[in-house]
C-alpha atoms as a PDB file:
ATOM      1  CA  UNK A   1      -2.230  -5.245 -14.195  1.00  0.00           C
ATOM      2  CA  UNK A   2      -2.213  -3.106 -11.154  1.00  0.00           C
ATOM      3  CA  UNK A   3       0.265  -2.342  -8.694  1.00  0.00           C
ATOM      4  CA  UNK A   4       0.330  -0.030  -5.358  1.00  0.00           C
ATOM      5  CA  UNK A   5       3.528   2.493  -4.783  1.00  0.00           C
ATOM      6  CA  UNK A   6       3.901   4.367  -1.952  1.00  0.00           C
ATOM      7  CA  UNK A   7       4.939   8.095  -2.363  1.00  0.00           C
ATOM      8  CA  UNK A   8       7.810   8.242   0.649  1.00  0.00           C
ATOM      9  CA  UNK A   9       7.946  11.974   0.415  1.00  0.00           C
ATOM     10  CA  UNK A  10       4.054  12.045   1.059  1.00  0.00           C
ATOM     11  CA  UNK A  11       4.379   9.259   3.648  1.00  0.00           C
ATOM     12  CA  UNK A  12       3.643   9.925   7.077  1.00  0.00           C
ATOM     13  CA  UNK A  13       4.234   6.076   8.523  1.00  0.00           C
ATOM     14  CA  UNK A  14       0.937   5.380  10.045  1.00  0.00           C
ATOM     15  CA  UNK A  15       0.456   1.852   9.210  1.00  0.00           C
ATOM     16  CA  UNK A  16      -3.009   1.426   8.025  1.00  0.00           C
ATOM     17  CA  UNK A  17      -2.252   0.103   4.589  1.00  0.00           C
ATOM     18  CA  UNK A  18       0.371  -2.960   5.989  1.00  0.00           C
ATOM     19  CA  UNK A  19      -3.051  -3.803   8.378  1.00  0.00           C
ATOM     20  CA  UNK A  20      -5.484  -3.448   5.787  1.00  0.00           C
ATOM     21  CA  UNK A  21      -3.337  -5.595   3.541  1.00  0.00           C
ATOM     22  CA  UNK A  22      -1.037  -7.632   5.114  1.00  0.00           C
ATOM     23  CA  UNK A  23      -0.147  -9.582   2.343  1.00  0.00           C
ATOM     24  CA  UNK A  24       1.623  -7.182   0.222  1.00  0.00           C
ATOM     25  CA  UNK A  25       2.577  -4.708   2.742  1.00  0.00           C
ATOM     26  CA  UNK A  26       4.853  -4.756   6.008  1.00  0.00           C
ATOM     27  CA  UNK A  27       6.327  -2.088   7.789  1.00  0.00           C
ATOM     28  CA  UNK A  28      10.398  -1.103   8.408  1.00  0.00           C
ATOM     29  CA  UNK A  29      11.767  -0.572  11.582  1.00  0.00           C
ATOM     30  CA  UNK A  30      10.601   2.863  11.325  1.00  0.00           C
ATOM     31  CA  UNK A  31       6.441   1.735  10.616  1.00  0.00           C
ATOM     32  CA  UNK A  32       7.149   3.036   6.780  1.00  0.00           C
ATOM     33  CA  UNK A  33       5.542   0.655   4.253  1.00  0.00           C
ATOM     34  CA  UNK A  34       7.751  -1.585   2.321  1.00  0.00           C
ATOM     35  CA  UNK A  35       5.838  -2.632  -1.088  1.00  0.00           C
ATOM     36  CA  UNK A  36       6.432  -5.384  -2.952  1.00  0.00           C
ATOM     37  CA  UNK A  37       6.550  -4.555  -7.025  1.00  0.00           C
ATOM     38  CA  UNK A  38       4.609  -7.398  -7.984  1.00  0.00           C
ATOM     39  CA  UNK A  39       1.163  -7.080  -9.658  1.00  0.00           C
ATOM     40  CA  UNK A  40      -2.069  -7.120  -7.064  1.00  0.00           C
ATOM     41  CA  UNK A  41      -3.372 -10.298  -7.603  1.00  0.00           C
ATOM     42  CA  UNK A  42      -7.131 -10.100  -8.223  1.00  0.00           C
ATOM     43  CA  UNK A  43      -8.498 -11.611  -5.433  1.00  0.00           C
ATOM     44  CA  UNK A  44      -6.780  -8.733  -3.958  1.00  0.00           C
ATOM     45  CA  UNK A  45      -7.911  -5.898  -5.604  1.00  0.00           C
ATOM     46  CA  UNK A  46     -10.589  -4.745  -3.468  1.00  0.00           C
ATOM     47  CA  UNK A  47      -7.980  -5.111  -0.527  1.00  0.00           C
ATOM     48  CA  UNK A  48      -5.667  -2.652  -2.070  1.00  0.00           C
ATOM     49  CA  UNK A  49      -8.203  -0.562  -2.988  1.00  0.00           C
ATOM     50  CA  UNK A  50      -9.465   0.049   0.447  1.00  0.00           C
ATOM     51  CA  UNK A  51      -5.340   0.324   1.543  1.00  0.00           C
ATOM     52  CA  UNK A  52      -4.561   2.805  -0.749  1.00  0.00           C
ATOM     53  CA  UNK A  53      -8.518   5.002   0.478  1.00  0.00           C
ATOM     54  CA  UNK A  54      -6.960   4.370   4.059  1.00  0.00           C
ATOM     55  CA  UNK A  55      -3.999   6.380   3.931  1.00  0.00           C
ATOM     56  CA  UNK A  56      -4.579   9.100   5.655  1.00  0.00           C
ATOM     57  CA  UNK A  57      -1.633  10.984   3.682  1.00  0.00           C
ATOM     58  CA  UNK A  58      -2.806   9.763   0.429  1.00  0.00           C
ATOM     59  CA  UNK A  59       0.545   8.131   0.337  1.00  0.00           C
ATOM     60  CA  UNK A  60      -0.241   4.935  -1.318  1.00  0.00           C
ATOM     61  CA  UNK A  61      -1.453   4.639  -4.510  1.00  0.00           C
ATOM     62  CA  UNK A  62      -2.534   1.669  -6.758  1.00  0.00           C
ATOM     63  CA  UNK A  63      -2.031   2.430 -10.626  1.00  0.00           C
ATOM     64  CA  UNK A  64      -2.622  -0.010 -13.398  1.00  0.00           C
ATOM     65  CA  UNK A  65       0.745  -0.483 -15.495  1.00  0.00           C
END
């Protein structure tokens, strides 16, 4: 099972991940990522994957639990 987190220390708010992968990422009011905690579903995967290599701050993370 993996899932993405997003470090907010780390997090700068630039928005790529929530454009790369709409479906489990929005953005606040502020254009922070909100995550959801569910499991990436597989179809997915390669989605995330490319979210998490977008972040320019290396903010968002997807970790098998």
């Amino acid at each position: 099972m993996n899932r993405l987190t997003v470090d907010p220390i780390a997090c700068r708010g630039h928005g790529l991940c929530a454009e790369v992968l709409p479906e489990l990422i929005t953005l606040d009011e502020w254009g922070y990522p909100v995550v959801r905690g569910e499991a990436v579903p597989p179809p997915l995967l390669p989605e995330a994957r490319r979210a998490a290599g977008a972040c320019p701050a290396l903010a968002l993370r997807l970790r098998k639990s």
